[in-house]
PDB file of N, CA and C in Angstrom:
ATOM      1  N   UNK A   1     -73.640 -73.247  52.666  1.00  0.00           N
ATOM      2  CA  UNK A   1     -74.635 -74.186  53.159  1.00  0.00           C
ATOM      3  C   UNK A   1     -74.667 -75.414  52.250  1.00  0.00           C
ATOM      4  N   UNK A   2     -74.776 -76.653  53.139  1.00  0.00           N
ATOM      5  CA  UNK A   2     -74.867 -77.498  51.870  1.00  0.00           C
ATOM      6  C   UNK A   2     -75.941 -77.772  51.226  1.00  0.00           C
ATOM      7  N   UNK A   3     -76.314 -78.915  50.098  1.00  0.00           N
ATOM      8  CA  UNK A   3     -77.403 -79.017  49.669  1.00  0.00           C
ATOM      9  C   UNK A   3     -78.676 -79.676  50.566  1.00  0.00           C
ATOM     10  N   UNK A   4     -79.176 -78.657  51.712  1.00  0.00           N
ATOM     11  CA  UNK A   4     -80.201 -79.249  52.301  1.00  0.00           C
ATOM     12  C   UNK A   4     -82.003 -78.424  51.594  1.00  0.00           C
ATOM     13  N   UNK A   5     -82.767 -79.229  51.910  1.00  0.00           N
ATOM     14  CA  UNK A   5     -83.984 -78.834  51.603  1.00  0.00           C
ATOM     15  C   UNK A   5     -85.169 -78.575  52.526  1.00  0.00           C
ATOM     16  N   UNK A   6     -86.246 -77.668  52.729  1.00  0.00           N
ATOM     17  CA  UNK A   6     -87.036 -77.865  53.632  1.00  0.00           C
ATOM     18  C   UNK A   6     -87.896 -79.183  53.753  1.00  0.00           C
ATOM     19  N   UNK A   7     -88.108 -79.423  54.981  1.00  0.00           N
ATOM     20  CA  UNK A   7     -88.400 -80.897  54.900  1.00  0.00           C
ATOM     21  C   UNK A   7     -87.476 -81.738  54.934  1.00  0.00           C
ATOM     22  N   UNK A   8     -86.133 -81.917  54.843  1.00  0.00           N
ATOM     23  CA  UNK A   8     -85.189 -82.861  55.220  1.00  0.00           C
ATOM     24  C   UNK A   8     -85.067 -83.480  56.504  1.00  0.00           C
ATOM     25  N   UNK A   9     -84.806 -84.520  57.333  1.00  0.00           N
ATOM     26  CA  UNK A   9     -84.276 -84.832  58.505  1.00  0.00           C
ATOM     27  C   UNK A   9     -83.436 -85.126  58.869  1.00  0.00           C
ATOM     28  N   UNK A  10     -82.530 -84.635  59.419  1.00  0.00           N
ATOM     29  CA  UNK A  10     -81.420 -84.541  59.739  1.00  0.00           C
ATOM     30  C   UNK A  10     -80.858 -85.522  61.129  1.00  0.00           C
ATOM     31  N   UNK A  11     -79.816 -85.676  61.551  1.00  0.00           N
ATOM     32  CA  UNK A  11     -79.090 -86.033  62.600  1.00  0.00           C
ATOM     33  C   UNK A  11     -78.297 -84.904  63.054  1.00  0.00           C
ATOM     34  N   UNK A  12     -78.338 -84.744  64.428  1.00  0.00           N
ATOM     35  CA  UNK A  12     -77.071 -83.873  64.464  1.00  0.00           C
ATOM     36  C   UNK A  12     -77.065 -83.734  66.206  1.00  0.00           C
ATOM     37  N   UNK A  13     -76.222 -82.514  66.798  1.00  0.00           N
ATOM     38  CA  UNK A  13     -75.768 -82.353  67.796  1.00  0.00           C
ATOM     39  C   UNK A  13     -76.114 -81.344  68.783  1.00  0.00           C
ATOM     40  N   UNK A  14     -76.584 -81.293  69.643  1.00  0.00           N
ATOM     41  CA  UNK A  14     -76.754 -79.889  70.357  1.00  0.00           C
ATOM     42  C   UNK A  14     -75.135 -78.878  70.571  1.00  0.00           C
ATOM     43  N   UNK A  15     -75.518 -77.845  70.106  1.00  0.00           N
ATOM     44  CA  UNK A  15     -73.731 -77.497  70.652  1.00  0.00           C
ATOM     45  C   UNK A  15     -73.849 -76.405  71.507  1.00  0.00           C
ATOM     46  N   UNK A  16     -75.271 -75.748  71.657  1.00  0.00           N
ATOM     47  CA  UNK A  16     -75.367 -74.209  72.633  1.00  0.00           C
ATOM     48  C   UNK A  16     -76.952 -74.280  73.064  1.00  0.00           C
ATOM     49  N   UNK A  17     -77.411 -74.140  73.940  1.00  0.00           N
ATOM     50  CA  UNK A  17     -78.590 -73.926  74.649  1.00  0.00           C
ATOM     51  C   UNK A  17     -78.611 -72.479  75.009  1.00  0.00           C
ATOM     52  N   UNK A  18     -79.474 -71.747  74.681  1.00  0.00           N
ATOM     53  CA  UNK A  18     -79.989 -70.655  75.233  1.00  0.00           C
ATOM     54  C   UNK A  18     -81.401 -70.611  75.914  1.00  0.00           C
ATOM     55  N   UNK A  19     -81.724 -69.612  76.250  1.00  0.00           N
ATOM     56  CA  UNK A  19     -83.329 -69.716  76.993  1.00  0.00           C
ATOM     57  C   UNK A  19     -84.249 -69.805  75.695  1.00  0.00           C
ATOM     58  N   UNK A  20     -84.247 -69.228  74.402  1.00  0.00           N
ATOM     59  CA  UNK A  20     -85.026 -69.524  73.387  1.00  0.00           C
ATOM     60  C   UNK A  20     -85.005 -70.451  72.319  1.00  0.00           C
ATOM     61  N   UNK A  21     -83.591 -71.495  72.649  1.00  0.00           N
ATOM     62  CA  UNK A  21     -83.956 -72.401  71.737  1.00  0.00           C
ATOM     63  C   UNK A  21     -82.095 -72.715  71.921  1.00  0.00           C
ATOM     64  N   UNK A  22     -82.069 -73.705  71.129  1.00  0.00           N
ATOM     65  CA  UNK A  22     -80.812 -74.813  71.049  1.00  0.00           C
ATOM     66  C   UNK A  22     -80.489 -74.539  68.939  1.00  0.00           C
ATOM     67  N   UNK A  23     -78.764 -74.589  69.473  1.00  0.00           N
ATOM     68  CA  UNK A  23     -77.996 -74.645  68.381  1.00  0.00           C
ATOM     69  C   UNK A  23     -77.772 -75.805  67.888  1.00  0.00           C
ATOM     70  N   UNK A  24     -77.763 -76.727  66.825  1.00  0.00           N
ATOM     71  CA  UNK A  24     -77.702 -77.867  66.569  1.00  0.00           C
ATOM     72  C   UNK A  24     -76.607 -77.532  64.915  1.00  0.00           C
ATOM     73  N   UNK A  25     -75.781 -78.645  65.509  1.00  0.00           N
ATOM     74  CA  UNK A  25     -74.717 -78.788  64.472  1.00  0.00           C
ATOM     75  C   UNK A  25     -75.090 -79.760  63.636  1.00  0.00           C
ATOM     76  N   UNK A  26     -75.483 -79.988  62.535  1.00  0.00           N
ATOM     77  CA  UNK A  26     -75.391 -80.632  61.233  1.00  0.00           C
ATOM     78  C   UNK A  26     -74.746 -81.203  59.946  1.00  0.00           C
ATOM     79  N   UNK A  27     -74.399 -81.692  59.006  1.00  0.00           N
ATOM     80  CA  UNK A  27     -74.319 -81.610  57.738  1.00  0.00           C
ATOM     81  C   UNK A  27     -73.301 -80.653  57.627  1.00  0.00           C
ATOM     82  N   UNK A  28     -72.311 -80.119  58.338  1.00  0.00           N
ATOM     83  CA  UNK A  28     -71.536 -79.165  58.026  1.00  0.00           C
ATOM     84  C   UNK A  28     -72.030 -78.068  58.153  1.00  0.00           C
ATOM     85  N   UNK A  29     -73.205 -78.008  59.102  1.00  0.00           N
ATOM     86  CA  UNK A  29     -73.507 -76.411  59.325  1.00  0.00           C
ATOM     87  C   UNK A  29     -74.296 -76.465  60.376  1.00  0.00           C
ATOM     88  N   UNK A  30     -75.147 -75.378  60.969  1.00  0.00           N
ATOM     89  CA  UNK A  30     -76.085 -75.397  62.017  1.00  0.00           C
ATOM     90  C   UNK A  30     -77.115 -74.729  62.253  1.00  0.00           C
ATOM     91  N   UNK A  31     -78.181 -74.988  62.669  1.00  0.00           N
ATOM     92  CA  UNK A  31     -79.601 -74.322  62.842  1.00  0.00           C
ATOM     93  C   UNK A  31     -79.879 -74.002  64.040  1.00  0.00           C
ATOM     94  N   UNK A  32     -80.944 -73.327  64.402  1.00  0.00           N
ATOM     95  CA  UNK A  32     -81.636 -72.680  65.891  1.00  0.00           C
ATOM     96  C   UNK A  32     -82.756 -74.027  65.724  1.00  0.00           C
ATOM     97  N   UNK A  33     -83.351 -74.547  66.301  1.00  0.00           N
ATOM     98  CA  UNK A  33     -84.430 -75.373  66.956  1.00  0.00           C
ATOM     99  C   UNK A  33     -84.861 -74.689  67.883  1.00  0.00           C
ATOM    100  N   UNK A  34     -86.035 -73.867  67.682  1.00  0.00           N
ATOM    101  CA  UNK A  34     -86.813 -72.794  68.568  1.00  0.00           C
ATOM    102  C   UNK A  34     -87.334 -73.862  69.869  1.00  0.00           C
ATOM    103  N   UNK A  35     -86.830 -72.995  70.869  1.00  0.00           N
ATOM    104  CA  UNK A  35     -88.002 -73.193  72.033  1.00  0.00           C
ATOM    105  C   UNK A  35     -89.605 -74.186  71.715  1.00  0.00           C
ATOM    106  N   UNK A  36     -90.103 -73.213  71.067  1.00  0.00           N
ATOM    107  CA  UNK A  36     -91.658 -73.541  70.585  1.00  0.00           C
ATOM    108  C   UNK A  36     -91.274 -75.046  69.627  1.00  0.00           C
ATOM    109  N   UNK A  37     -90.409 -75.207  69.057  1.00  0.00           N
ATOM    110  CA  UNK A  37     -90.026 -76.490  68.472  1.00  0.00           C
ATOM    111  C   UNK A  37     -89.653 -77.798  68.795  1.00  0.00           C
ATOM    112  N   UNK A  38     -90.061 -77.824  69.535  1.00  0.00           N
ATOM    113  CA  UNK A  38     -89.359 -78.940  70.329  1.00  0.00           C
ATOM    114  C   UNK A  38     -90.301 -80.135  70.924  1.00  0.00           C
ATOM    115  N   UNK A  39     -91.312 -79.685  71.322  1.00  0.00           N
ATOM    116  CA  UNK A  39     -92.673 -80.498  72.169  1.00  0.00           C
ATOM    117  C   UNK A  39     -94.045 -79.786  72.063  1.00  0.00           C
ATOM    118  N   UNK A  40     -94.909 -80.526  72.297  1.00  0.00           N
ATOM    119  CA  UNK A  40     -96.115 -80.194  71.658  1.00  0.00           C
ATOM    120  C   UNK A  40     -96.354 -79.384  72.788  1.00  0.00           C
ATOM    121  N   UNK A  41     -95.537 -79.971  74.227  1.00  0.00           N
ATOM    122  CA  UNK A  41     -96.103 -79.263  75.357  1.00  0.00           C
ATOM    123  C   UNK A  41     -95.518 -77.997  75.786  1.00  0.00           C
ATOM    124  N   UNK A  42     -95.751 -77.150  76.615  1.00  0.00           N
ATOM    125  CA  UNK A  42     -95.115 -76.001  76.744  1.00  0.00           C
ATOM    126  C   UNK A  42     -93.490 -76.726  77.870  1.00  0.00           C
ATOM    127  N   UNK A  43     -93.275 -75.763  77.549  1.00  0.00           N
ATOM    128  CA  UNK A  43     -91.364 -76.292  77.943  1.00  0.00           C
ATOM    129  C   UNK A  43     -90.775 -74.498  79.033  1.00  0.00           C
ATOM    130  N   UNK A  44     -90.796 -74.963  79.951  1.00  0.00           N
ATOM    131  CA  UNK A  44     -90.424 -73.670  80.783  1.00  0.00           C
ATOM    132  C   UNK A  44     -88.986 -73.787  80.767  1.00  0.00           C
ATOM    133  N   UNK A  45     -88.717 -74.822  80.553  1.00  0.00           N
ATOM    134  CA  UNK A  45     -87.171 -74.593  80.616  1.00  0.00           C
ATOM    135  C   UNK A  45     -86.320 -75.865  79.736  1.00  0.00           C
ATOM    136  N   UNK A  46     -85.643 -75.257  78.970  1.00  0.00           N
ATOM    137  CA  UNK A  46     -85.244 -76.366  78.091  1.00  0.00           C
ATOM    138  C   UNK A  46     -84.280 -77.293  78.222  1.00  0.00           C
ATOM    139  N   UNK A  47     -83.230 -77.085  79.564  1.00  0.00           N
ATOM    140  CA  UNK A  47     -82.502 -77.432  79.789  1.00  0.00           C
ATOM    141  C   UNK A  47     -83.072 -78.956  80.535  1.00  0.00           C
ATOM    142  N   UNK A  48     -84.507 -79.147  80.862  1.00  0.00           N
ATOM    143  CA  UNK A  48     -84.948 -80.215  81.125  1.00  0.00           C
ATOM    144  C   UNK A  48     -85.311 -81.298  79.639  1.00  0.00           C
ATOM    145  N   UNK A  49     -85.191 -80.974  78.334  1.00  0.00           N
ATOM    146  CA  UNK A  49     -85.446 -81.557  77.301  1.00  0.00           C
ATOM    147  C   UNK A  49     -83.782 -82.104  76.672  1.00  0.00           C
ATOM    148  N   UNK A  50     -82.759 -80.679  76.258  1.00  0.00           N
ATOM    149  CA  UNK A  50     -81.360 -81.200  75.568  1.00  0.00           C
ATOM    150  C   UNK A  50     -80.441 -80.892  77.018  1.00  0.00           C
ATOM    151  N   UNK A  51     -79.622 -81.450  76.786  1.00  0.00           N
ATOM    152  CA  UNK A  51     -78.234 -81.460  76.873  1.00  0.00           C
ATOM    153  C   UNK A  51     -77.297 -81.010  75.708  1.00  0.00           C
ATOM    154  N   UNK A  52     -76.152 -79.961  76.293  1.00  0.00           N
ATOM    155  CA  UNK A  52     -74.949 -79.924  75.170  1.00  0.00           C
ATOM    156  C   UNK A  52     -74.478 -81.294  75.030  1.00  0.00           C
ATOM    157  N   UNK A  53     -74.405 -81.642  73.467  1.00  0.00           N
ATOM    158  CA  UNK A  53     -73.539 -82.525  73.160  1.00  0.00           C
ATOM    159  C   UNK A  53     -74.282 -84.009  72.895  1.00  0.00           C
ATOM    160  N   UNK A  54     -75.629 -83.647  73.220  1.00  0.00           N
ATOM    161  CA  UNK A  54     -76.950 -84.504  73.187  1.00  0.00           C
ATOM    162  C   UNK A  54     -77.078 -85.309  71.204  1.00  0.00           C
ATOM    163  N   UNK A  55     -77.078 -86.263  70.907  1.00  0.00           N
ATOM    164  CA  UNK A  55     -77.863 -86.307  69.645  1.00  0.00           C
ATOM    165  C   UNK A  55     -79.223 -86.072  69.023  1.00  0.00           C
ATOM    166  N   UNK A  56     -79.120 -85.543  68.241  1.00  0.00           N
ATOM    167  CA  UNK A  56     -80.916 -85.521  67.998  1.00  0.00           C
ATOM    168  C   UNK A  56     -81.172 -85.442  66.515  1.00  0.00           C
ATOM    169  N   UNK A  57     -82.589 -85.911  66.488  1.00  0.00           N
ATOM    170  CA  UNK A  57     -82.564 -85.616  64.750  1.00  0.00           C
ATOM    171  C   UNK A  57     -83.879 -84.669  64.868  1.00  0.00           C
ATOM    172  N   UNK A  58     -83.763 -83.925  63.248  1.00  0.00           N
ATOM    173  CA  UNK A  58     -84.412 -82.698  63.500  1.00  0.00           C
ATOM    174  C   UNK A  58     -84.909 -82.874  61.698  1.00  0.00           C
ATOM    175  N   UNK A  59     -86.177 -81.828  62.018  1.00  0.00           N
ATOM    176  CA  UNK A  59     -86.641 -81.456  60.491  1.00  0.00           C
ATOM    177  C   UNK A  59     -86.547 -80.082  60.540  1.00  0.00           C
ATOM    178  N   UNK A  60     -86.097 -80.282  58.815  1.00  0.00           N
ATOM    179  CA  UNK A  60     -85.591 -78.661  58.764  1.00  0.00           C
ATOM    180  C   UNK A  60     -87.390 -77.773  58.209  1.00  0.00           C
ATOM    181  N   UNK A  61     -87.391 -76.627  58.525  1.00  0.00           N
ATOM    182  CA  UNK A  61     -88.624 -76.073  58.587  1.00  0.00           C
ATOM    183  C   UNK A  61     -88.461 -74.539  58.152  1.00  0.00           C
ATOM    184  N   UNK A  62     -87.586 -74.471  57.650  1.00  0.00           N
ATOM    185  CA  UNK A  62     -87.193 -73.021  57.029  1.00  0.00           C
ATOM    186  C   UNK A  62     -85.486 -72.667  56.903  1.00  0.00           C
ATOM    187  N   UNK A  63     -85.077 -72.252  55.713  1.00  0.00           N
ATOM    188  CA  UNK A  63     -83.966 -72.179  55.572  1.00  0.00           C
ATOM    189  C   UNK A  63     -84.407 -70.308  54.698  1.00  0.00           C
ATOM    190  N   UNK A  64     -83.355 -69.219  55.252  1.00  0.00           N
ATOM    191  CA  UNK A  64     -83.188 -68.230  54.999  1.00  0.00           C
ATOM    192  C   UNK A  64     -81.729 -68.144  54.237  1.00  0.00           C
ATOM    193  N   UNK A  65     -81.439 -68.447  52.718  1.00  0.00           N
ATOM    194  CA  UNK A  65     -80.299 -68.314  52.378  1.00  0.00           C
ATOM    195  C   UNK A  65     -79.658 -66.677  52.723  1.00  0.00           C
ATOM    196  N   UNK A  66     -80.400 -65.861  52.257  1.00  0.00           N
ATOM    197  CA  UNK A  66     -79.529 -64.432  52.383  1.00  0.00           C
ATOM    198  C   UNK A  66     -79.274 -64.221  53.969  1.00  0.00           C
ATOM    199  N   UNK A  67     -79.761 -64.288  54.653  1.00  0.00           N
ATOM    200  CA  UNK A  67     -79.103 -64.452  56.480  1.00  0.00           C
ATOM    201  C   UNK A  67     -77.903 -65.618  56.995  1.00  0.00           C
ATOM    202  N   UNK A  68     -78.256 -66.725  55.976  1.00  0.00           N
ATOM    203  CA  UNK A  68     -77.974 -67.681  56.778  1.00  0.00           C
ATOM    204  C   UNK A  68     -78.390 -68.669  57.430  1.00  0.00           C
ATOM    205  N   UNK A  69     -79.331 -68.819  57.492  1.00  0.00           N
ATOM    206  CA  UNK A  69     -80.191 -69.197  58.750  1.00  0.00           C
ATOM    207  C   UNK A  69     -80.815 -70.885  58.593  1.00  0.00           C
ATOM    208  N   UNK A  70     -81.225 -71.554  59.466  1.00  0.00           N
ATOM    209  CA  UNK A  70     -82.033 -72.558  59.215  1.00  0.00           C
ATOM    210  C   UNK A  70     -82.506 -72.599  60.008  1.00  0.00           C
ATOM    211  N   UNK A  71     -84.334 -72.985  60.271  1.00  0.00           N
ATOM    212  CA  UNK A  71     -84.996 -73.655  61.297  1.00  0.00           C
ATOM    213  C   UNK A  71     -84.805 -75.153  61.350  1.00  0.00           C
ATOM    214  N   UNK A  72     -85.589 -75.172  62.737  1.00  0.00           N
ATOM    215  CA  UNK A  72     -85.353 -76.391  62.743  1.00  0.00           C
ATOM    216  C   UNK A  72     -86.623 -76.933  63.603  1.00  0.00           C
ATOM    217  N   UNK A  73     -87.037 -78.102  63.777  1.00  0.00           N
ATOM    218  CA  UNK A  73     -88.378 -78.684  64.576  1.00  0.00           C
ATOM    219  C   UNK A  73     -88.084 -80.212  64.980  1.00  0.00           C
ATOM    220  N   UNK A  74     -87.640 -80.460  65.949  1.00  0.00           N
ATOM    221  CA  UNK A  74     -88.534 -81.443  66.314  1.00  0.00           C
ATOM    222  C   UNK A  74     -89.834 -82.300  66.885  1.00  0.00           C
ATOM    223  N   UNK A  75     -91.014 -81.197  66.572  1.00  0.00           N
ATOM    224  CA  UNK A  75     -91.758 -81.413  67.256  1.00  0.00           C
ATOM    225  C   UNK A  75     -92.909 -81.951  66.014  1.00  0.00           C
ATOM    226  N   UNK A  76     -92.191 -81.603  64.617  1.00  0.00           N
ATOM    227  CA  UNK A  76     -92.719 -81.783  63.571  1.00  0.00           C
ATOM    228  C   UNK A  76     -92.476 -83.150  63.184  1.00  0.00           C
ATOM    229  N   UNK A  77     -91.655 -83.748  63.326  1.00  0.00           N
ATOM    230  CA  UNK A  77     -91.116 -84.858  63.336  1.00  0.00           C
ATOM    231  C   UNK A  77     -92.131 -86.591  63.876  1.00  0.00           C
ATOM    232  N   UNK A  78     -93.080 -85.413  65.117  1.00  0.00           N
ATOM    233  CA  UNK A  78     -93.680 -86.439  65.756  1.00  0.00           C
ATOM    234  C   UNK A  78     -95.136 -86.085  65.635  1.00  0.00           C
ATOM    235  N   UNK A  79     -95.151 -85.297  64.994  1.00  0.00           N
ATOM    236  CA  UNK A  79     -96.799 -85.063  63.934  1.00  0.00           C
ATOM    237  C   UNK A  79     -96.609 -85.695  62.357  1.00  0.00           C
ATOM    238  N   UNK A  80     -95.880 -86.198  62.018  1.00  0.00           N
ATOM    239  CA  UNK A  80     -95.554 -86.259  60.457  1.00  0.00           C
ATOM    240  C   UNK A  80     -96.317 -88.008  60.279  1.00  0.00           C
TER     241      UNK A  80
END
């Protein structure tokens, strides 16, 4: 992982949509951006918000080194 921090904002890419949230490529790596992350409003379906291949910038909101893992929010982004 590279040197990212919670609280960073990032640029990056949608690369996978699922029903609970979008994969976003980064910095040389990639995070989940939950469902619930995304809009203040409820979202029945997300495929009306990203597109694969979409740009977006994102705040990071939890990073799990021993898994792997990073959150991600953009919904934090527009409360900040």
């Amino acid at each position: 992982m590279p040197q990212l921090r919670v609280g960073d904002i990032v640029n990056g890419v949608v690369r996978n949509i699922k029903e609970y949230g979008a994969f976003i490529d980064f910095a040389g790596t990639s995070g989940l951006l939950h469902i619930s992350e995304i809009s203040n409003v409820f979202i029945k379906d997300i495929n009306a918000f990203l597109k694969i291949g979409q740009s977006v910038e994102v705040k990071i909101i939890g990073i799990d080194v021993a898994k792997g893992r990073i959150s991600l929010s953009m919904k934090q982004l527009k409360n900040s």
